[in-house]
Protein backbone atom coordinates (compact mmCIF):
# COMPACT_ATOMS: atom_id res chain seq x y z
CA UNK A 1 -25.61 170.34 -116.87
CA UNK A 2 -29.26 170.15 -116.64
CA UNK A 3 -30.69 166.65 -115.88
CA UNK A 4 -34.15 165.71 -116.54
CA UNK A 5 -34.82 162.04 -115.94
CA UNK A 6 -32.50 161.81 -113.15
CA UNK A 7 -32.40 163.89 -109.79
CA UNK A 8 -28.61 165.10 -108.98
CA UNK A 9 -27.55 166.42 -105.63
CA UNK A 10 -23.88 167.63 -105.19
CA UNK A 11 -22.52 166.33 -102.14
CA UNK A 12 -18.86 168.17 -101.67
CA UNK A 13 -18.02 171.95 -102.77
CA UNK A 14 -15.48 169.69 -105.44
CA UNK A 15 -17.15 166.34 -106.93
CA UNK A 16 -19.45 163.27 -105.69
CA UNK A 17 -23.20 163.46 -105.73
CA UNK A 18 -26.31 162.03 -104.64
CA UNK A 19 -28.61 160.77 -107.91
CA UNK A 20 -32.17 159.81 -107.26
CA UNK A 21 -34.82 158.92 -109.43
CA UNK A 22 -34.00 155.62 -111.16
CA UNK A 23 -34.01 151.57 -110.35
CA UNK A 24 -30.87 150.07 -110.30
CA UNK A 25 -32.60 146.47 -110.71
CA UNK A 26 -34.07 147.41 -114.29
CA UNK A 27 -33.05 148.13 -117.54
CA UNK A 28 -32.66 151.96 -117.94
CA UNK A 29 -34.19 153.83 -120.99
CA UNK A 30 -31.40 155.15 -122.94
CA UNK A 31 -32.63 158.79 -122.07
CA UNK A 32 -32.06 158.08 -118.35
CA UNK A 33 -28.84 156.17 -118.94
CA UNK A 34 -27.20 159.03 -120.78
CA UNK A 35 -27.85 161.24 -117.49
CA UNK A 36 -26.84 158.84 -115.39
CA UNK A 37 -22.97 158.52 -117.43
CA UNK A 38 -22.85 162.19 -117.89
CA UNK A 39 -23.49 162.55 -114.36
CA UNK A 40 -20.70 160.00 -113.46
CA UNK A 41 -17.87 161.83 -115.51
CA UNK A 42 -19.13 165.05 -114.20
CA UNK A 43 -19.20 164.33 -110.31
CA UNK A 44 -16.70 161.19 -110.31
CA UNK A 45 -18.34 159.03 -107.91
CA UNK A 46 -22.41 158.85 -107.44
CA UNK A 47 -24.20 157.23 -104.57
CA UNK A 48 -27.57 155.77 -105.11
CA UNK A 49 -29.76 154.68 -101.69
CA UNK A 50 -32.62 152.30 -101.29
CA UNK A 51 -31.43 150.12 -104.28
CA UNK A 52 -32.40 146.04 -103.97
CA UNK A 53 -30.35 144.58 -106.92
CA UNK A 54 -29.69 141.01 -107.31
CA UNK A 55 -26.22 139.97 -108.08
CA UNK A 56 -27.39 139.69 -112.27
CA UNK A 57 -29.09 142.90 -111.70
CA UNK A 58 -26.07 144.62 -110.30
CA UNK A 59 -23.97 142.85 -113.39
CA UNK A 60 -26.84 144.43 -115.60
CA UNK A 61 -26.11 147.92 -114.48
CA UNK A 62 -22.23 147.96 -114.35
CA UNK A 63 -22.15 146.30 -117.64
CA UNK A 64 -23.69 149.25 -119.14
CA UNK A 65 -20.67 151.25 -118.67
CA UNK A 66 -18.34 148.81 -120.26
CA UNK A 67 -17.07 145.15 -120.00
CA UNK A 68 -17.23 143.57 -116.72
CA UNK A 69 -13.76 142.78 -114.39
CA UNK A 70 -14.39 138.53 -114.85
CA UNK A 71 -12.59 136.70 -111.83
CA UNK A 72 -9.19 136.53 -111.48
CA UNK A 73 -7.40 136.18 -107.48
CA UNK A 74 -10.16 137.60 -106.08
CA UNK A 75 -13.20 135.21 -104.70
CA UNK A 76 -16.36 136.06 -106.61
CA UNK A 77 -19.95 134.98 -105.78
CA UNK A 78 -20.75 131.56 -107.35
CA UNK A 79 -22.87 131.88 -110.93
CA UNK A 80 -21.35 135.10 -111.66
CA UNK A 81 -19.26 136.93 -114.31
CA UNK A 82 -17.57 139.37 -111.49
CA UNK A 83 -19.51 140.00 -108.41
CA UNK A 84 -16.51 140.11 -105.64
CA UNK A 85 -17.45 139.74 -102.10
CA UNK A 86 -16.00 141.86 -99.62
CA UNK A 87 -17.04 140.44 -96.34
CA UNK A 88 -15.69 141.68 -92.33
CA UNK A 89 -14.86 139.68 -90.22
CA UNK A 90 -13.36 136.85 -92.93
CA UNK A 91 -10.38 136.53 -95.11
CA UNK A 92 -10.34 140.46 -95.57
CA UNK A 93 -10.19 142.00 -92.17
CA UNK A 94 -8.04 144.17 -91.34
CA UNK A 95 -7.01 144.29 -95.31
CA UNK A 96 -4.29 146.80 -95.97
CA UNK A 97 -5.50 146.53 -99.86
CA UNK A 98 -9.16 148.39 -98.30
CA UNK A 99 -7.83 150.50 -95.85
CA UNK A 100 -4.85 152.03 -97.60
CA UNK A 101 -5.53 155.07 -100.34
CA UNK A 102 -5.70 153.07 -103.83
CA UNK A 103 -6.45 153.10 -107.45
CA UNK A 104 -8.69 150.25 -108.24
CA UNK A 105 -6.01 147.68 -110.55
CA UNK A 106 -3.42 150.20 -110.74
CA UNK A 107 -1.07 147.58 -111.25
CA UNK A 108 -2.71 146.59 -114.21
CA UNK A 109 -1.11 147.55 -118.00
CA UNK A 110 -4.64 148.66 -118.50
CA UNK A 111 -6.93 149.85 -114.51
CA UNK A 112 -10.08 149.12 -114.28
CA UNK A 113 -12.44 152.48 -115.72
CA UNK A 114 -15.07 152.47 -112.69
CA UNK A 115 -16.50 149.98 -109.97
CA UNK A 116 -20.20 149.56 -108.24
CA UNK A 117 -19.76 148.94 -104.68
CA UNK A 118 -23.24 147.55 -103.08
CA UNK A 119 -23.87 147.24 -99.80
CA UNK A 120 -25.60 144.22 -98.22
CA UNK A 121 -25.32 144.91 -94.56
CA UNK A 122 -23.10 147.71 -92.78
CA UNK A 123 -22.47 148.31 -89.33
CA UNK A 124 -24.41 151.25 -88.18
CA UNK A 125 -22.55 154.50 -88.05
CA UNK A 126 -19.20 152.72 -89.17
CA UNK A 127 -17.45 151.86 -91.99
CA UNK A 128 -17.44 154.56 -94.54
CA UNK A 129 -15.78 154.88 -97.82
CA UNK A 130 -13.28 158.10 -98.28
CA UNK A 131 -12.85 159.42 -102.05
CA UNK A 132 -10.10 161.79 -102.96
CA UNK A 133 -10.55 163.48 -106.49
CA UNK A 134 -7.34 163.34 -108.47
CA UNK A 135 -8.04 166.19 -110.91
CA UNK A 136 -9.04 169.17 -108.30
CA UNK A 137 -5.19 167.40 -106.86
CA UNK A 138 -3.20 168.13 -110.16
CA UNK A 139 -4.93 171.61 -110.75
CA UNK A 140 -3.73 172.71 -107.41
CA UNK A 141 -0.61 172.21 -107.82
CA UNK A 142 1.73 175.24 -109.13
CA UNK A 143 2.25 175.36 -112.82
CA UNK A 144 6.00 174.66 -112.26
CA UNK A 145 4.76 171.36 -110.49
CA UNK A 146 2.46 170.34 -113.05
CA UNK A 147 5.03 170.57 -116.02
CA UNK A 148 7.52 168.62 -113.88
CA UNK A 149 5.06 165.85 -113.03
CA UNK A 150 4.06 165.35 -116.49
CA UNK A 151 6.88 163.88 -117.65
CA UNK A 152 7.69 161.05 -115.00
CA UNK A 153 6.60 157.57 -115.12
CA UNK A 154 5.37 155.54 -111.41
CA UNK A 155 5.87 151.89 -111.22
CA UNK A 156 2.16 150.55 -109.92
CA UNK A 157 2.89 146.95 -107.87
CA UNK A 158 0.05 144.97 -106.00
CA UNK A 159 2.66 143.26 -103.59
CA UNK A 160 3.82 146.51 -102.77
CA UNK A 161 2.06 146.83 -99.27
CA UNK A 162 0.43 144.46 -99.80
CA UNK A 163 2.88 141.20 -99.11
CA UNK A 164 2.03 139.21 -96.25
CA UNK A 165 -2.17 139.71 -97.22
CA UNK A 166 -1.31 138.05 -100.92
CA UNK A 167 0.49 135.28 -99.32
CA UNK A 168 -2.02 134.45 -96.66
CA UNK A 169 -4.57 134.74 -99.26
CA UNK A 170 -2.54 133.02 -102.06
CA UNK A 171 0.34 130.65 -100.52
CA UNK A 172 3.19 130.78 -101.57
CA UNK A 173 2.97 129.05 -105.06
CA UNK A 174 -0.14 131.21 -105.43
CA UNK A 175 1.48 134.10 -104.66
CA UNK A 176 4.64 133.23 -107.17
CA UNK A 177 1.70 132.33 -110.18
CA UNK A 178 0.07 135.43 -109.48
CA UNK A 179 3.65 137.80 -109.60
CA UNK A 180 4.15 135.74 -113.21
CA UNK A 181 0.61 137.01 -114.38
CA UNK A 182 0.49 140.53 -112.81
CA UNK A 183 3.96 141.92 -112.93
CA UNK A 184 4.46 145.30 -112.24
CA UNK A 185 2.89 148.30 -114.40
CA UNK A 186 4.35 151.71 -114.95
CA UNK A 187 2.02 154.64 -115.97
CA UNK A 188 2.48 157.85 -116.44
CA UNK A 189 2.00 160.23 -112.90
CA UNK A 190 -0.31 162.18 -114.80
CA UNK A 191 -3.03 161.19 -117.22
CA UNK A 192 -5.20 162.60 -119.48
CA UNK A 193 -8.87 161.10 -118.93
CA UNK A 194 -10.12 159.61 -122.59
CA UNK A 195 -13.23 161.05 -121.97
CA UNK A 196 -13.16 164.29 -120.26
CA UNK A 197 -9.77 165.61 -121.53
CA UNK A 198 -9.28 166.70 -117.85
CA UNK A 199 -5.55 166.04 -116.48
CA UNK A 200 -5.78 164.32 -112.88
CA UNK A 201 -2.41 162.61 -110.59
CA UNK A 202 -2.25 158.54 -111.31
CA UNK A 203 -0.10 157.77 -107.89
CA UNK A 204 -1.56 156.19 -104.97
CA UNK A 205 -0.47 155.03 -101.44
CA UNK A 206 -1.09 150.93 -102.08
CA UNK A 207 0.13 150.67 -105.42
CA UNK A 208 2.70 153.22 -106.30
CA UNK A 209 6.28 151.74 -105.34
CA UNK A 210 8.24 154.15 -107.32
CA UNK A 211 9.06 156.87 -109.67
CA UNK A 212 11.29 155.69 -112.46
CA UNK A 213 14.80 156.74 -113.17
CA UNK A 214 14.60 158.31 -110.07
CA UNK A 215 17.02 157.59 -106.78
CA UNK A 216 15.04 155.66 -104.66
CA UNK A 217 15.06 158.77 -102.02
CA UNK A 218 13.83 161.33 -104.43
CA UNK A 219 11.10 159.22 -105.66
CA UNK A 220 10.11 158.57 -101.82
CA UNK A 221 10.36 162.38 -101.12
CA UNK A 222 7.92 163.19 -104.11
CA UNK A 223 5.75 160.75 -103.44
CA UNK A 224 5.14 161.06 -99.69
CA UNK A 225 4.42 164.63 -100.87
CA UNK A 226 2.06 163.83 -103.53
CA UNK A 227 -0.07 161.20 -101.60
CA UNK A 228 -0.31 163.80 -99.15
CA UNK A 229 -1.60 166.30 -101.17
CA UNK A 230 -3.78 164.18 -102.73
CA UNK A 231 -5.95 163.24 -99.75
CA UNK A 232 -6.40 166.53 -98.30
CA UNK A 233 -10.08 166.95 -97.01
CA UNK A 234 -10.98 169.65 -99.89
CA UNK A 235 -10.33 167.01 -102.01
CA UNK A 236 -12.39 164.18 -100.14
CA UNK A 237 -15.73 163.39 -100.66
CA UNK A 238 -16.90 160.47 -97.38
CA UNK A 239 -20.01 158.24 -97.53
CA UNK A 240 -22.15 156.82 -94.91
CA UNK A 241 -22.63 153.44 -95.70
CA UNK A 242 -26.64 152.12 -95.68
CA UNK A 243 -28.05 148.96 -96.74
CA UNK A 244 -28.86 148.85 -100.11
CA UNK A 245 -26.69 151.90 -100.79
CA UNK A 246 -24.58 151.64 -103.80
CA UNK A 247 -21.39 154.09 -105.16
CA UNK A 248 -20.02 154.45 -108.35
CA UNK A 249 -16.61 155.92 -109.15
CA UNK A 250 -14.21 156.50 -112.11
CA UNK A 251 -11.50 154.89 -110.99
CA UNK A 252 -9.64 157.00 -113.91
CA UNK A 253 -9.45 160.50 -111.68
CA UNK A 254 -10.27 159.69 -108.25
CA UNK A 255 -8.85 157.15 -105.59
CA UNK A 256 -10.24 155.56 -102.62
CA UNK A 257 -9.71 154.24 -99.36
CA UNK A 258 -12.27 152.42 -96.40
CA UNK A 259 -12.36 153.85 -92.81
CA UNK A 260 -12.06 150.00 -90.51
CA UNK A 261 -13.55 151.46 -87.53
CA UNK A 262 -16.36 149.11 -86.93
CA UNK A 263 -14.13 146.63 -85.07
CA UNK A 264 -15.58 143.02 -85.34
CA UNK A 265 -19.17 143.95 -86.60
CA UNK A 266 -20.17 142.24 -90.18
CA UNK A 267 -19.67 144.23 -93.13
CA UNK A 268 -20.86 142.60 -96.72
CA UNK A 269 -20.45 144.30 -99.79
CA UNK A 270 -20.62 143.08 -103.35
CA UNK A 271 -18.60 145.12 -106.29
CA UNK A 272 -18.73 144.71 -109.83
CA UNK A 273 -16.01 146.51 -111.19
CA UNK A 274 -15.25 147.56 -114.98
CA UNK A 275 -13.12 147.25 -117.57
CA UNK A 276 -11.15 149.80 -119.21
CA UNK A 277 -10.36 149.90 -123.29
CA UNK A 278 -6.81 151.52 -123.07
CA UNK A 279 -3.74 152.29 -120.85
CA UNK A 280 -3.95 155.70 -118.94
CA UNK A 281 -1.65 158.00 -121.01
């Protein structure tokens, strides 16, 4: 696609991309906004630098793209609808949640559609985000694979390695609220985006407990396989975290995980993160 309001540079051989040429902190002209999503479904995650958004600005832009994530378990920053603060060292260091390959609300009946990650201050050199892109990961798979996969349902579960964090985070009666609200969520292992029509893998190392009506050592088997697949560097796209950067994924076709290897230097990010309209199918 040719874009004309917006400046688009690929950043892997398979997906992600550098866009330039716009202010995150105000309104877009529908022109420039159209670019911007068509950009975003093409190259799955974009990364913007040298943006200074306030947290209403950084609602503003998310909220284009559909209804905002409002707060739930997570802490949010006071006076908003869903700014979540990720902050190192604090309550989240050493999260398995960040560090572990994920799907953003997998364990949701209906996962979030796509999240803006901002950064506030980053450790120098340290501290990156990893993507993996789920569709180039189904269409390398053998045909035989693909038709096998397409039939099974994965059981997505938030307290799956995730336990003792929830509980620290929670207590227990927190914790037992929480498992009454967010049960587990099955969804199929493959999905059809709604807006591409592309087919990508919906498994991931955090959430993904389980393949139904499967022994529990066949669905470990396939799964160690497919998470392994998954994440294999042709399929990664890494960013160098700035200040003021910002990336924004589809959380419908790729997954994500944080490299901790900025020991006990300060890390703040905000992320507004999206609603979706429908379960993956």
């Amino acid at each position: 696609m040719t874009y004309e309001h917006i400046s688009v540079r690929p950043a892997t051989g398979t997906f992600g991309a550098t866009v330039s040429g716009i202010d995150m902190s105000q309104p877009l002209e529908e022109a420039t906004l159209g670019e911007v999503r068509s950009a975003w479904l093409e190259y799955q995650v974009l990364f913007f630098r040298n943006q200074e958004m306030t947290p209403r600005q950084h609602e503003d832009f998310a909220a284009n793209f559909g209804e905002l994530t409002r707060a739930g378990f997570m802490p949010t920053l006071e006076g908003t609808t869903g700014v979540f603060v990720q902050e190192y060292p604090g309550l989240y260091s050493r999260d398995v949640t960040d560090i572990t390959w994920h799907c953003d609300a997998a364990f949701l009946p209906v996962p979030s559609r796509g999240s803006v990650l901002y950064a506030l201050d980053v450790p120098e050199g340290a501290g990156d985000t990893v993507w993996a892109n789920m569709y180039a990961a189904h269409d390398d798979l053998s045909d035989s694979m693909q038709s096998f996969l397409s039939g099974l349902t994965a059981v997505n579960d938030n307290a799956y390695r995730n336990l003792e964090t929830l509980l620290e985070r929670l207590g227990p009666e927190g914790f037992a609220q929480m498992r009454k609200m967010l049960p587990p969520s099955e969804h199929p292992v493959v999905r059809t985006h709604p807006e591409t029509g592309l087919k990508s893998l919906f498994v991931s190392e955090l959430m993904t407990s389980h393949i139904k009506d499967m022994k529990p050592e066949e669905s470990r088997m396939l799964l160690d396989f497919l998470f392994r697949h998954s994440t294999q560097p042709e399929f990664q796209c890494r960013f160098a975290w700035e200040k003021h950067s910002v990336a924004f994924w589809d959380n419908r076709c790729t997954i994500h995980k944080g490299v901790f290897d900025f020991g006990d230097r300060h890390r703040l990010m905000h992320r507004v993160s999206i609603d979706d309209d429908r379960p993956p199918a």
